[in-house]
PDB file of N, CA and C in Angstrom:
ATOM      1  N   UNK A   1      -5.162  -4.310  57.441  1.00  0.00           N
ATOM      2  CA  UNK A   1      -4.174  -5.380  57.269  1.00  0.00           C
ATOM      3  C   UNK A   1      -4.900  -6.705  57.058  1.00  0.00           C
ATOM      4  N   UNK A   2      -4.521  -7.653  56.167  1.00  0.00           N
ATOM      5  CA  UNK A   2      -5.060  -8.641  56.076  1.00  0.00           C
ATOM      6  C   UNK A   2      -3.541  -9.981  56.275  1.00  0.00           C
ATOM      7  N   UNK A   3      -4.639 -10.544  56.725  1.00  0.00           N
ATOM      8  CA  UNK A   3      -3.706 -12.236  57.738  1.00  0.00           C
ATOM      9  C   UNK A   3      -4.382 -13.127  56.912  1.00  0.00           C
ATOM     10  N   UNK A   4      -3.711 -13.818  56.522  1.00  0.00           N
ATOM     11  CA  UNK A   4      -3.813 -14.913  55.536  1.00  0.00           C
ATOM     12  C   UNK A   4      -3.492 -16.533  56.163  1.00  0.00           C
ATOM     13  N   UNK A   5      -3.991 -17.286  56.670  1.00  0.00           N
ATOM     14  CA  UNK A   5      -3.546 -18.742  57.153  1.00  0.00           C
ATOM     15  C   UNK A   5      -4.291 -19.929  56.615  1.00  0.00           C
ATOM     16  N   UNK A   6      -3.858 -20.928  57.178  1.00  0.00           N
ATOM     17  CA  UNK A   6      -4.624 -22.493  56.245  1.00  0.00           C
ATOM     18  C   UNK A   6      -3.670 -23.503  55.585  1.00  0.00           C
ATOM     19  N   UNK A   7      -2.817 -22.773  54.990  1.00  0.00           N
ATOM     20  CA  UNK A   7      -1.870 -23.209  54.038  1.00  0.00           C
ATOM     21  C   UNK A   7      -1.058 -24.647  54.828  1.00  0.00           C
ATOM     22  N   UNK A   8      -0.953 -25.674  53.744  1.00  0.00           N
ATOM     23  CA  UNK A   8      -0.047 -26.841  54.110  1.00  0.00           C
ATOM     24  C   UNK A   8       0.312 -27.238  53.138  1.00  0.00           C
ATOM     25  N   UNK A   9       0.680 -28.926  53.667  1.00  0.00           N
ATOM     26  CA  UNK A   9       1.289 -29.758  53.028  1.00  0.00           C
ATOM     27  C   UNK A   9      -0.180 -30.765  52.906  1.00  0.00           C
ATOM     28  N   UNK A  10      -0.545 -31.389  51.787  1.00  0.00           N
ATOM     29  CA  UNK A  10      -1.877 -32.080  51.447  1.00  0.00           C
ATOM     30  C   UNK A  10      -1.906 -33.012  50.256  1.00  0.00           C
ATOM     31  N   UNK A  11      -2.164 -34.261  50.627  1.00  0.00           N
ATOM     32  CA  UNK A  11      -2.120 -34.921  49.511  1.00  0.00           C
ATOM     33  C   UNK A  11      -3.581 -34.773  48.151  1.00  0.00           C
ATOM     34  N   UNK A  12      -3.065 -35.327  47.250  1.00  0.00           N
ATOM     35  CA  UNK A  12      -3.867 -34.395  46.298  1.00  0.00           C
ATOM     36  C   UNK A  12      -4.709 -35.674  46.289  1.00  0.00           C
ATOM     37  N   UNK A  13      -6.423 -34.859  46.193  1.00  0.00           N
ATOM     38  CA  UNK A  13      -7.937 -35.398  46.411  1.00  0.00           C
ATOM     39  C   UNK A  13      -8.081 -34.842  47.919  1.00  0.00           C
ATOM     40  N   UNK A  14      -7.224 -34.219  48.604  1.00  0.00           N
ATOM     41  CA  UNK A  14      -7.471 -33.913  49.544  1.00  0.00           C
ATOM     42  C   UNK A  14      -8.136 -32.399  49.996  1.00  0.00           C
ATOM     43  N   UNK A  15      -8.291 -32.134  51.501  1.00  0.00           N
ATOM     44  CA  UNK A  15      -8.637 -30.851  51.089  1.00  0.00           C
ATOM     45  C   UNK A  15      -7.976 -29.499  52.145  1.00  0.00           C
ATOM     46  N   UNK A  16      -8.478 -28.596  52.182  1.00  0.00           N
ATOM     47  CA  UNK A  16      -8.183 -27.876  52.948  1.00  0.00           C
ATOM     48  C   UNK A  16      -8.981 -26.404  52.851  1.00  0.00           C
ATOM     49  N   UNK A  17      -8.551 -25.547  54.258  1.00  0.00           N
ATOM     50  CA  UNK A  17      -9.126 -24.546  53.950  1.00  0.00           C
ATOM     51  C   UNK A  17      -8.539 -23.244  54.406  1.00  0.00           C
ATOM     52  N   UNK A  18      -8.343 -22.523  53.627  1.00  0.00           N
ATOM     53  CA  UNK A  18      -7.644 -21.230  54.012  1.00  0.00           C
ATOM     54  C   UNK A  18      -8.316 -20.076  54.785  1.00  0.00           C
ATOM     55  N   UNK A  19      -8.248 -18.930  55.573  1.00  0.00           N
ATOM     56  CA  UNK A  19      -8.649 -18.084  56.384  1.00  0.00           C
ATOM     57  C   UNK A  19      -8.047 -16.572  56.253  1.00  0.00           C
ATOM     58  N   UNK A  20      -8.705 -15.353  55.656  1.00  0.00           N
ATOM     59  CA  UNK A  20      -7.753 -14.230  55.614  1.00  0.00           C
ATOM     60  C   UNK A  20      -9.013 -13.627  56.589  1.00  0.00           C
ATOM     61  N   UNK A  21      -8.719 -12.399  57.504  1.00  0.00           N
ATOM     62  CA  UNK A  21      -9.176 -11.753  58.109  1.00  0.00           C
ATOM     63  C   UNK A  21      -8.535 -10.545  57.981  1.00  0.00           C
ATOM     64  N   UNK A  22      -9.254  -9.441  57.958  1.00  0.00           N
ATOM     65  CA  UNK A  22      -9.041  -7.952  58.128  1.00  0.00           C
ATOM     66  C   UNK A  22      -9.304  -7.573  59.288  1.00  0.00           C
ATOM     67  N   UNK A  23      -8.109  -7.062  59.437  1.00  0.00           N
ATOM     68  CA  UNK A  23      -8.038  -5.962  60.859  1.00  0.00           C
ATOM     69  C   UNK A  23      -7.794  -4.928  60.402  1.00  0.00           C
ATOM     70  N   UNK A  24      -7.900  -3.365  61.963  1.00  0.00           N
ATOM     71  CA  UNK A  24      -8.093  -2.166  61.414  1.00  0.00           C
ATOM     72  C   UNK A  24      -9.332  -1.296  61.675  1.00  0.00           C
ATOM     73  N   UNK A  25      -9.236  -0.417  61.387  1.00  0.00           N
ATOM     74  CA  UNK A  25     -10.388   0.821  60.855  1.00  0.00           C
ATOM     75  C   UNK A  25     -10.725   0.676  59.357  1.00  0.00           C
ATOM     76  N   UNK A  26     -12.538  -0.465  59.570  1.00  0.00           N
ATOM     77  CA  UNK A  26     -13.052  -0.290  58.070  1.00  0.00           C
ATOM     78  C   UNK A  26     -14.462   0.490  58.398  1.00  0.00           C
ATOM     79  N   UNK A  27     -14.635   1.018  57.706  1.00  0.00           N
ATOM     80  CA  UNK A  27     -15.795   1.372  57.223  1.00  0.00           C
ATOM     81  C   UNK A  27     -16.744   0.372  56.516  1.00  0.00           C
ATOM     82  N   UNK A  28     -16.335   0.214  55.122  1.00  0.00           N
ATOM     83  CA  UNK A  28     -16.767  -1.496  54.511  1.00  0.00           C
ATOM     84  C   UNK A  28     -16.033  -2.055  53.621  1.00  0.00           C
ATOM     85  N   UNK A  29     -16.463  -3.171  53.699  1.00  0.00           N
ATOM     86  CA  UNK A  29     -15.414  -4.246  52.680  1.00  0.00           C
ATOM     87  C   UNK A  29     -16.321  -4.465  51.747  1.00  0.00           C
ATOM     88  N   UNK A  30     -15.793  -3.962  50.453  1.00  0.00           N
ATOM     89  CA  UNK A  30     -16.709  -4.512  48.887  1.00  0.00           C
ATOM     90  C   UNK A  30     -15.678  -5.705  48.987  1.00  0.00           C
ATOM     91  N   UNK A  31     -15.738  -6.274  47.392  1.00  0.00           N
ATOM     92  CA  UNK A  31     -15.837  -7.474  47.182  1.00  0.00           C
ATOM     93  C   UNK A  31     -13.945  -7.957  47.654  1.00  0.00           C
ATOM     94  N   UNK A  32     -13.916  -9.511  47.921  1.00  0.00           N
ATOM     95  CA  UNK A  32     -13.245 -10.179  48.873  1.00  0.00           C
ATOM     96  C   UNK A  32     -12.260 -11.491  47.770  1.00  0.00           C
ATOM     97  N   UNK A  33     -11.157 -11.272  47.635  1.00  0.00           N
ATOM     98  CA  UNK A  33     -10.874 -12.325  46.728  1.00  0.00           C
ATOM     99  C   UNK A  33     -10.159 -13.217  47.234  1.00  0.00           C
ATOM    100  N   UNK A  34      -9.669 -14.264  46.175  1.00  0.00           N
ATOM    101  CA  UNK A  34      -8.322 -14.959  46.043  1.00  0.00           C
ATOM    102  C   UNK A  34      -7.704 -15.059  44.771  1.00  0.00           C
ATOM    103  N   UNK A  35      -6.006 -15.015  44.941  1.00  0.00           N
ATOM    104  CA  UNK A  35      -5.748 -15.254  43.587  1.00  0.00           C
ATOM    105  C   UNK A  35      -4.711 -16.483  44.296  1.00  0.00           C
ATOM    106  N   UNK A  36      -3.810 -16.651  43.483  1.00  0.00           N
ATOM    107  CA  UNK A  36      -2.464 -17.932  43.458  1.00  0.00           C
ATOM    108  C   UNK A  36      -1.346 -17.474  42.444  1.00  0.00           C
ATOM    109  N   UNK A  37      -0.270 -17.786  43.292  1.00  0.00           N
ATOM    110  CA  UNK A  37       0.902 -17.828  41.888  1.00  0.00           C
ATOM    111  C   UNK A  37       1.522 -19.239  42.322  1.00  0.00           C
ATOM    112  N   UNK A  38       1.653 -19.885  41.323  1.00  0.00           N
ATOM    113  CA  UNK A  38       2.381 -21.107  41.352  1.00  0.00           C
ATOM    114  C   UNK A  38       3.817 -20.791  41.541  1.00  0.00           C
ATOM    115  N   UNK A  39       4.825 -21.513  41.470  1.00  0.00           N
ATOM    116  CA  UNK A  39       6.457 -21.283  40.853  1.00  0.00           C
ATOM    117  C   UNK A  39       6.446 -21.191  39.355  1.00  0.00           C
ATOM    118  N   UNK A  40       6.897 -19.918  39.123  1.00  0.00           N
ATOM    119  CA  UNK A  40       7.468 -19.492  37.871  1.00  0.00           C
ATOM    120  C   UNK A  40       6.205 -19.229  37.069  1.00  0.00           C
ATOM    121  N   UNK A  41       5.234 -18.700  37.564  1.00  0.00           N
ATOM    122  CA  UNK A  41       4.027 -18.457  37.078  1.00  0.00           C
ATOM    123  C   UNK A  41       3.493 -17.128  37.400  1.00  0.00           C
ATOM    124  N   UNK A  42       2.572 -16.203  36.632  1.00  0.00           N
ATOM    125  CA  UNK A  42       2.168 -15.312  36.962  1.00  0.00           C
ATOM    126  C   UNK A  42       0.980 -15.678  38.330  1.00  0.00           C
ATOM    127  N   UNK A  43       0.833 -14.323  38.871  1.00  0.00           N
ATOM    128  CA  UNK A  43      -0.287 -14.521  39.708  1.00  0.00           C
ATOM    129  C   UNK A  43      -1.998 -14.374  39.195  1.00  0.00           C
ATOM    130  N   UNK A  44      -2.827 -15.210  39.609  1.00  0.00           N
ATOM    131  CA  UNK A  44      -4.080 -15.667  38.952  1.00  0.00           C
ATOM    132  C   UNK A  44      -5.334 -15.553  39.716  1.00  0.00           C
ATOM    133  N   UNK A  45      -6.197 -15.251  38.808  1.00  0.00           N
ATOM    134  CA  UNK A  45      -7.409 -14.993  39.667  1.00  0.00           C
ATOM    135  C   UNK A  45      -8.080 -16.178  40.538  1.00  0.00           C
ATOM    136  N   UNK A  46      -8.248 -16.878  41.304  1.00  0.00           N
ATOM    137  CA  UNK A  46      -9.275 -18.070  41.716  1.00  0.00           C
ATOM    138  C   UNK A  46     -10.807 -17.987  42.268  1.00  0.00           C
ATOM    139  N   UNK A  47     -10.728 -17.057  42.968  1.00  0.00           N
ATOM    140  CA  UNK A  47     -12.160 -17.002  43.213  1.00  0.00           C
ATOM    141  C   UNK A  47     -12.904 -15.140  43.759  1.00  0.00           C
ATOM    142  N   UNK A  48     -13.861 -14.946  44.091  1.00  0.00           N
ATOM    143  CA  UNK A  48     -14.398 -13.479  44.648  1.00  0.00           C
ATOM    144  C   UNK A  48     -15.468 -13.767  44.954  1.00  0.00           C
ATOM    145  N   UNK A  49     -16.207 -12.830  46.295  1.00  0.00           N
ATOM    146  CA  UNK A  49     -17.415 -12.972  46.567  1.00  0.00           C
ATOM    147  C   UNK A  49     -17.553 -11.350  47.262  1.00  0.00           C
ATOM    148  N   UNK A  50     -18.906 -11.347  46.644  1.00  0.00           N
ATOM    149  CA  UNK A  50     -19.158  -9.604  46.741  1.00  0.00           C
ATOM    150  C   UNK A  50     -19.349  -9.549  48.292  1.00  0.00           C
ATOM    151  N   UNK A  51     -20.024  -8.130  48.822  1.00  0.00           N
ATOM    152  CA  UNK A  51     -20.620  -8.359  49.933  1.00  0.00           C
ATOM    153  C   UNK A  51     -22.022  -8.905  50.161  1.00  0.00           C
ATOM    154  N   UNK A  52     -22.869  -9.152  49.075  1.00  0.00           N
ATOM    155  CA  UNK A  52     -24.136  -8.841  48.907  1.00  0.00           C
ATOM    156  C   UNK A  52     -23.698 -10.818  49.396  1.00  0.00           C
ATOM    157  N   UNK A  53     -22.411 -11.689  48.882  1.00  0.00           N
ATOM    158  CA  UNK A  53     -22.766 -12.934  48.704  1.00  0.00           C
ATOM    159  C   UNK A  53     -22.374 -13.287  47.508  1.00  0.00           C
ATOM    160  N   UNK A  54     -22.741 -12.600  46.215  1.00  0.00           N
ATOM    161  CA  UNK A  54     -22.407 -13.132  45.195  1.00  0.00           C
ATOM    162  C   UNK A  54     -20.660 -14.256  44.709  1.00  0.00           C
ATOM    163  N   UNK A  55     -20.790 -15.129  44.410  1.00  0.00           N
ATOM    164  CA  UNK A  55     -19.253 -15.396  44.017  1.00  0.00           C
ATOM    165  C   UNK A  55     -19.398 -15.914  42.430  1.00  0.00           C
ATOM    166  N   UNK A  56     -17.641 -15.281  42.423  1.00  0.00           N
ATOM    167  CA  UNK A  56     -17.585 -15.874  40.675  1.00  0.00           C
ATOM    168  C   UNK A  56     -16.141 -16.964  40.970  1.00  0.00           C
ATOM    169  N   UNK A  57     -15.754 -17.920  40.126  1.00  0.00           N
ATOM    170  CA  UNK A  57     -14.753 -18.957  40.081  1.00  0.00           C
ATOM    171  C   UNK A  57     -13.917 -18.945  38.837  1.00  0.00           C
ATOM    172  N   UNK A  58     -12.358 -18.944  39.269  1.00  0.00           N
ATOM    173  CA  UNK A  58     -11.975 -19.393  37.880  1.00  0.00           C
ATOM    174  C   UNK A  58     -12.245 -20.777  37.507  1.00  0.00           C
ATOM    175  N   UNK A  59     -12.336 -20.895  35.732  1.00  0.00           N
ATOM    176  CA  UNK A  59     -12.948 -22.624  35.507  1.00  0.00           C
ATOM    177  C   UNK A  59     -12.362 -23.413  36.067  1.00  0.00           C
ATOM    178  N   UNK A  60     -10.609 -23.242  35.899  1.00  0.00           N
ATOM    179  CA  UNK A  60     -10.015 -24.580  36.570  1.00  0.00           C
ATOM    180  C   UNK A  60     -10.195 -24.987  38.079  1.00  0.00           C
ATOM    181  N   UNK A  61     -11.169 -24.475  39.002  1.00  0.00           N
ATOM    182  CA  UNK A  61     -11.338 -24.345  39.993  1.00  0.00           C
ATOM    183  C   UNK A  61     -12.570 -24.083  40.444  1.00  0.00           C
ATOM    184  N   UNK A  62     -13.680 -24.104  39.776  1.00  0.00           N
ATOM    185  CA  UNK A  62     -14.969 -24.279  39.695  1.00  0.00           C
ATOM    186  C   UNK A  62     -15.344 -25.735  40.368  1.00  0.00           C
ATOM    187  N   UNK A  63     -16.596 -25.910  41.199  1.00  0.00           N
ATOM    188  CA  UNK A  63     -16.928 -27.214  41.993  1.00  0.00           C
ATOM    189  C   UNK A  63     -15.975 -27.760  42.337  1.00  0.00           C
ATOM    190  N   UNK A  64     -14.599 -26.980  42.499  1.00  0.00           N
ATOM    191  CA  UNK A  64     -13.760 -27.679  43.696  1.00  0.00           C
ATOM    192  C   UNK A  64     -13.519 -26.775  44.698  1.00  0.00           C
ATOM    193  N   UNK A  65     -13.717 -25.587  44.807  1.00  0.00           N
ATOM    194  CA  UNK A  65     -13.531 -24.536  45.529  1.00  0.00           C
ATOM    195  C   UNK A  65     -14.597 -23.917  45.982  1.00  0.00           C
ATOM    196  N   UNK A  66     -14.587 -23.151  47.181  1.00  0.00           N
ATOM    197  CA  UNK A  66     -15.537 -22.695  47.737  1.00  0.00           C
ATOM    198  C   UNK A  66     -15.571 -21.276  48.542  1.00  0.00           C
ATOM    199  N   UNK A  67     -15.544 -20.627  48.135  1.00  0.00           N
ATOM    200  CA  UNK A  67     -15.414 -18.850  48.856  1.00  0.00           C
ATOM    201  C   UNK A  67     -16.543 -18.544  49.562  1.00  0.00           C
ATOM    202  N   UNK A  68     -16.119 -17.971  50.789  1.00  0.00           N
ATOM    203  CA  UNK A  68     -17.549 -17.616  51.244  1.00  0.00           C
ATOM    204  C   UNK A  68     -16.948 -16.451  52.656  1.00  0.00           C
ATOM    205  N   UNK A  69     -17.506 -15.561  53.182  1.00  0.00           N
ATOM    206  CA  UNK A  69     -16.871 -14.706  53.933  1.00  0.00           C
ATOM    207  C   UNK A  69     -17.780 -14.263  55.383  1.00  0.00           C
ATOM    208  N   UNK A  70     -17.355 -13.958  55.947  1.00  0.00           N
ATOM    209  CA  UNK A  70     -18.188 -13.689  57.511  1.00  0.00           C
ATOM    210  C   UNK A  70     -17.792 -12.277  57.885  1.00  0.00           C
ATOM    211  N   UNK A  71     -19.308 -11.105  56.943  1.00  0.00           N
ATOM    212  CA  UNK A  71     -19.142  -9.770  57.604  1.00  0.00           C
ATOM    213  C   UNK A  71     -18.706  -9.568  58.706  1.00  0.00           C
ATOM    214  N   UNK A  72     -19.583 -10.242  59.830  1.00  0.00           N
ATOM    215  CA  UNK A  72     -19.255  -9.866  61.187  1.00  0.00           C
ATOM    216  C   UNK A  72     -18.210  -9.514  61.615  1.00  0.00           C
ATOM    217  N   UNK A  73     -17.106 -10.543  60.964  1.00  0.00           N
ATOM    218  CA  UNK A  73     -15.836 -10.789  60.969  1.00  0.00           C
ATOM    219  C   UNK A  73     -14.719 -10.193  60.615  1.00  0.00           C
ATOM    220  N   UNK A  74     -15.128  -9.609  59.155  1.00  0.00           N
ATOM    221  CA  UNK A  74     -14.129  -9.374  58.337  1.00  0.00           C
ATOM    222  C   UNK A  74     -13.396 -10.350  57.570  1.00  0.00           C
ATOM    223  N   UNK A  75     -13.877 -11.444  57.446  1.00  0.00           N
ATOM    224  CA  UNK A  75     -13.210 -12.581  57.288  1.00  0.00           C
ATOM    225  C   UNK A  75     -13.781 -13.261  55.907  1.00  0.00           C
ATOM    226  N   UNK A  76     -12.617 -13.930  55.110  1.00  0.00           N
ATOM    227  CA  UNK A  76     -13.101 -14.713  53.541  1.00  0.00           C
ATOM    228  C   UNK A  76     -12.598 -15.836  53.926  1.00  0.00           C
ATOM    229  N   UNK A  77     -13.331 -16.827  53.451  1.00  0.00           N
ATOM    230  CA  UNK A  77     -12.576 -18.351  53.861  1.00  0.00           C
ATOM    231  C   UNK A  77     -12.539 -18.954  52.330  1.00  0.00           C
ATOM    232  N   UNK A  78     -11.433 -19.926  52.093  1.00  0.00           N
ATOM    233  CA  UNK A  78     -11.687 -20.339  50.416  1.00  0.00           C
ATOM    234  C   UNK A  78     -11.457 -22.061  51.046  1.00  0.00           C
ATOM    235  N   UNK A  79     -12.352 -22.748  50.677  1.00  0.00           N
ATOM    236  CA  UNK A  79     -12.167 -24.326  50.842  1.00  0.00           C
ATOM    237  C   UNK A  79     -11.497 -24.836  49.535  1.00  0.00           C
ATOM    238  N   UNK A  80     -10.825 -25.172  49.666  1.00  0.00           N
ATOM    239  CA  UNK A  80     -10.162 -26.298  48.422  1.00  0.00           C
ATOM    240  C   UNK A  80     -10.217 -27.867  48.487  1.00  0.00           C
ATOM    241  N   UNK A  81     -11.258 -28.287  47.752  1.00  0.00           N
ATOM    242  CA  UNK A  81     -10.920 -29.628  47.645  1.00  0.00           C
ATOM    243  C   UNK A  81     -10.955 -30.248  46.640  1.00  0.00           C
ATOM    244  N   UNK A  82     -10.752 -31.770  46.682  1.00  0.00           N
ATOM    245  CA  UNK A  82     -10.197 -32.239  45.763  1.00  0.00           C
ATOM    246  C   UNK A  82      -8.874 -31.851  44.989  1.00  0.00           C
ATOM    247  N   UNK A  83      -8.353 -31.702  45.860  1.00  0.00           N
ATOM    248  CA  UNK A  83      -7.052 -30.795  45.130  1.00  0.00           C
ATOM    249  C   UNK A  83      -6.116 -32.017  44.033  1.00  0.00           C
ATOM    250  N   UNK A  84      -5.711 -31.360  43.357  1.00  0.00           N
ATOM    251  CA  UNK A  84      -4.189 -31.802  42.275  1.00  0.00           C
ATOM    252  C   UNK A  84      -2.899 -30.961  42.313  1.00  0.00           C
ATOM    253  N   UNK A  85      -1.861 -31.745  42.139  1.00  0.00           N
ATOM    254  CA  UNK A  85      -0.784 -31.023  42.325  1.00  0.00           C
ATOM    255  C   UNK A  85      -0.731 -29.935  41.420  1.00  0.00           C
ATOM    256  N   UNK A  86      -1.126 -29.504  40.544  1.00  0.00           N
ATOM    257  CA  UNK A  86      -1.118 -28.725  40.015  1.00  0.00           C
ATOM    258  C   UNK A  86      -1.908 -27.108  40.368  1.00  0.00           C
ATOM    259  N   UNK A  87      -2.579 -27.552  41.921  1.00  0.00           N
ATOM    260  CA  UNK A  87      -3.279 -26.218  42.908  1.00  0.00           C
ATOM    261  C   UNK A  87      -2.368 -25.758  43.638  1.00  0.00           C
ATOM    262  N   UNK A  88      -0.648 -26.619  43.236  1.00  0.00           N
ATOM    263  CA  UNK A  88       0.031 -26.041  44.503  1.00  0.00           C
ATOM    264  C   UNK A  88       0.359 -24.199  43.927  1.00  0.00           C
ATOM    265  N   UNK A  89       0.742 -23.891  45.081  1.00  0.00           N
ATOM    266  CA  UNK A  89       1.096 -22.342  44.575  1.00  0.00           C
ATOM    267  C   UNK A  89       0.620 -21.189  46.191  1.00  0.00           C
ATOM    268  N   UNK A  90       1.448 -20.293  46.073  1.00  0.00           N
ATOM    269  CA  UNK A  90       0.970 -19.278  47.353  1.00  0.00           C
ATOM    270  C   UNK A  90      -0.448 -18.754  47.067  1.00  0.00           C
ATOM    271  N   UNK A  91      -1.230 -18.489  48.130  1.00  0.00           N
ATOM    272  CA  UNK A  91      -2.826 -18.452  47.965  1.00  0.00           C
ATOM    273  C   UNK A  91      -2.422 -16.982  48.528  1.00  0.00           C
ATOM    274  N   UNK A  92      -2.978 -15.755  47.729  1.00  0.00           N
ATOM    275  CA  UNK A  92      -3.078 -14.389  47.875  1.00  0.00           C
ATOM    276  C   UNK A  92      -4.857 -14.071  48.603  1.00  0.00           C
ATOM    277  N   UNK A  93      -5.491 -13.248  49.564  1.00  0.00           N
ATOM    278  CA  UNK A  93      -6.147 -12.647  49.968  1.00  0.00           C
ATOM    279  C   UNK A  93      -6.080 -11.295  49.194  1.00  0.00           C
ATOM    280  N   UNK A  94      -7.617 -10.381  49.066  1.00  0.00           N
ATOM    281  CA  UNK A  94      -7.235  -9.495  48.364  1.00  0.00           C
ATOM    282  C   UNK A  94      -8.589  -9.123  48.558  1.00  0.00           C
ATOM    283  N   UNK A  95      -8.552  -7.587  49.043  1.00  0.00           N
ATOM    284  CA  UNK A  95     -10.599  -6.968  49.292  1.00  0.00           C
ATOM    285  C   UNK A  95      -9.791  -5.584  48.676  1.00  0.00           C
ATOM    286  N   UNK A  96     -11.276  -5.235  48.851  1.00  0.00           N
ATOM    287  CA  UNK A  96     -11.438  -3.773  48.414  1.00  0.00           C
ATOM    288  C   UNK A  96     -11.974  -3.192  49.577  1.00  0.00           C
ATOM    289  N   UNK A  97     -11.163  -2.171  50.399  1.00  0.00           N
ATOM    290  CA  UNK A  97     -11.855  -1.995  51.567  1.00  0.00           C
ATOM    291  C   UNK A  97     -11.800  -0.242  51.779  1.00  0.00           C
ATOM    292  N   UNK A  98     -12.892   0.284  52.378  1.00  0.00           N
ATOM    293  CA  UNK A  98     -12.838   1.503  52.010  1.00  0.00           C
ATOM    294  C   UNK A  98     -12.794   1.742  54.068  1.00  0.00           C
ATOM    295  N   UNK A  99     -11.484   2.580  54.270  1.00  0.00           N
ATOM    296  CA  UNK A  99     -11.177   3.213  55.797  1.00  0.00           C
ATOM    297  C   UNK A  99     -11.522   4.572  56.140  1.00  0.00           C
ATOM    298  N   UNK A 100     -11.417   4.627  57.409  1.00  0.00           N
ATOM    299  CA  UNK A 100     -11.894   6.167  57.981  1.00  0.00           C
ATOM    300  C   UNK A 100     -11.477   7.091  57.041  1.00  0.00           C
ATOM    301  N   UNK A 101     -12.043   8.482  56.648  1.00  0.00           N
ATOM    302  CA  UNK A 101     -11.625   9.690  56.266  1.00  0.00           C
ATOM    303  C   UNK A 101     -10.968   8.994  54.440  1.00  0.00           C
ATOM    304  N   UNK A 102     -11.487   7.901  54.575  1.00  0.00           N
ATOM    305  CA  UNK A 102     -11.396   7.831  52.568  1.00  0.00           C
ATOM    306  C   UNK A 102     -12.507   8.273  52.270  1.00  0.00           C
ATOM    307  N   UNK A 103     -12.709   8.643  51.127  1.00  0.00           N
ATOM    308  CA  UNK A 103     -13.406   8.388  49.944  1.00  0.00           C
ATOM    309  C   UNK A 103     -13.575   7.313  48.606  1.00  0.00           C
ATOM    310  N   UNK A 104     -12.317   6.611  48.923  1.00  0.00           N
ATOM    311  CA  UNK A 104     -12.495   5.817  47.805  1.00  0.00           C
ATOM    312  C   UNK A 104     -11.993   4.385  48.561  1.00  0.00           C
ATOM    313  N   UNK A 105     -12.603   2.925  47.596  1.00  0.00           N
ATOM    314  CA  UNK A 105     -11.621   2.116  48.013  1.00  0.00           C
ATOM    315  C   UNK A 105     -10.433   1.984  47.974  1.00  0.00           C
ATOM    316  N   UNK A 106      -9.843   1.095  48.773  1.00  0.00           N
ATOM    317  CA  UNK A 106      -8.497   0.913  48.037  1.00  0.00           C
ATOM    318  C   UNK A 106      -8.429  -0.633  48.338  1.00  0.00           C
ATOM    319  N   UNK A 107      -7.221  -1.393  47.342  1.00  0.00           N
ATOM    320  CA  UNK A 107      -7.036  -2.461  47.097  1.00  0.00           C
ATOM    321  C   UNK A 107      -5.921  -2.737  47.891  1.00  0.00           C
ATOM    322  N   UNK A 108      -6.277  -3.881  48.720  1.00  0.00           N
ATOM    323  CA  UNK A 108      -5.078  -4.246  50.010  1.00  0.00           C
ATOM    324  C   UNK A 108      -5.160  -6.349  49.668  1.00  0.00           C
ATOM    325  N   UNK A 109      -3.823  -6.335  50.345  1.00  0.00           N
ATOM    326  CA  UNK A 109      -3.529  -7.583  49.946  1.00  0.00           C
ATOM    327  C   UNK A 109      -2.632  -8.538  51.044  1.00  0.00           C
ATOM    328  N   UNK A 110      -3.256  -9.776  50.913  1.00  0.00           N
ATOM    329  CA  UNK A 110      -2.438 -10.543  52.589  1.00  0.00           C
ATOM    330  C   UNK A 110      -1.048 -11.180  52.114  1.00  0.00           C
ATOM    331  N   UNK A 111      -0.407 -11.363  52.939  1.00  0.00           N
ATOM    332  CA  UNK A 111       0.978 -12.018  52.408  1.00  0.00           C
ATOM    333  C   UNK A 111       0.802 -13.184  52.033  1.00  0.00           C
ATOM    334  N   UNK A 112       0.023 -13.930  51.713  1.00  0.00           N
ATOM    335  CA  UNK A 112       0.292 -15.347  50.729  1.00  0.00           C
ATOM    336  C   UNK A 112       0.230 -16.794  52.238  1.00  0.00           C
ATOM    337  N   UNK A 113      -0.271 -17.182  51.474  1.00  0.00           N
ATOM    338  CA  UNK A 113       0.145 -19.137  52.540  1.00  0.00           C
ATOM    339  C   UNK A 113      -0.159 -19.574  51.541  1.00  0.00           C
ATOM    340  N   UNK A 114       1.021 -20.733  51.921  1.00  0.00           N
ATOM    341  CA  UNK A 114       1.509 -21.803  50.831  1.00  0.00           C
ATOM    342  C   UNK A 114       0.727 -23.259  50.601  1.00  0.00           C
ATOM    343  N   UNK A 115       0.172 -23.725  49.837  1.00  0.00           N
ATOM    344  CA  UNK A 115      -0.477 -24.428  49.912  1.00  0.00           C
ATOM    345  C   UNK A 115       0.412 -25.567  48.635  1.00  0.00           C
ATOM    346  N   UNK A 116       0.847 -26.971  49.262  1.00  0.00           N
ATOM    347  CA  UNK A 116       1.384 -27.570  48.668  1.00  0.00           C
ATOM    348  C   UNK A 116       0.924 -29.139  48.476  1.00  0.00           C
ATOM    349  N   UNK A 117       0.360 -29.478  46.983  1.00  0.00           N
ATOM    350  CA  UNK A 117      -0.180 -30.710  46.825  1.00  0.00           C
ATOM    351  C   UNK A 117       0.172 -31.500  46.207  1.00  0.00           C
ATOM    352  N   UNK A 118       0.448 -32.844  47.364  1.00  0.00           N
ATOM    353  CA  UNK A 118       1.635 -33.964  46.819  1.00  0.00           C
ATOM    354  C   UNK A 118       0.942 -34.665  46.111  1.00  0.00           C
ATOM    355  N   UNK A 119       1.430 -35.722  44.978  1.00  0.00           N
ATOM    356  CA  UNK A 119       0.994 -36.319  44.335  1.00  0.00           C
ATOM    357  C   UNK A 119       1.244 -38.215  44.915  1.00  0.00           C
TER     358      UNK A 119
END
């Protein structure tokens, strides 16, 4: 199960930072994302970071964002700053996590926090 929190109300240049954690029976967590859906918008990729560390960014969100995750934990954190109203939108959690008696991963996903940036 993944828990998703962070989400507010933030004026834009401002910042914030979101928190998803996995609970459960894992074995291991490959790579760790975020996406966003705005209102009336599809849902979008924003950021990923492997286990090894690696991360990739979408452009519009490149050097303002920051992914980074705590094995120990189970945990991905995404910093947002500098935000514009145009970052508002529900912030999705999303790993690939492989559990007892699988064989394969599977793709699990947190319920969303809202992240809303006033102008």
């Amino acid at each position: 199960q993944l828990q998703a929190s962070g989400g507010g109300l933030v004026q834009a240049g401002g910042s914030v930072r979101l928190s998803c954690a996995i609970s459960g029976s894992i074995v291991r967590i490959n790579a760790m994302n975020w996406y966003r859906q705005a209102p009336g918008k599809q849902r979008e990729f924003v950021a990923s970071v492997t286990s090894e560390g690696r991360t990739n960014y979408a452009a519009s969100v490149q050097a303002r964002f920051t992914i980074s995750r705590d094995n120990a934990e189970n945990t991905v954190y995404l910093q947002l700053s500098s935000l514009k109203p145009e970052d508002t939108a529900v912030y999705y959690c999303n790993a690939a996590v492989l559990t007892p008696g699988s064989y394969q991963f599977n793709n699990y996903w947190g319920q969303g926090t809202l992240v809303t940036v006033s102008s």
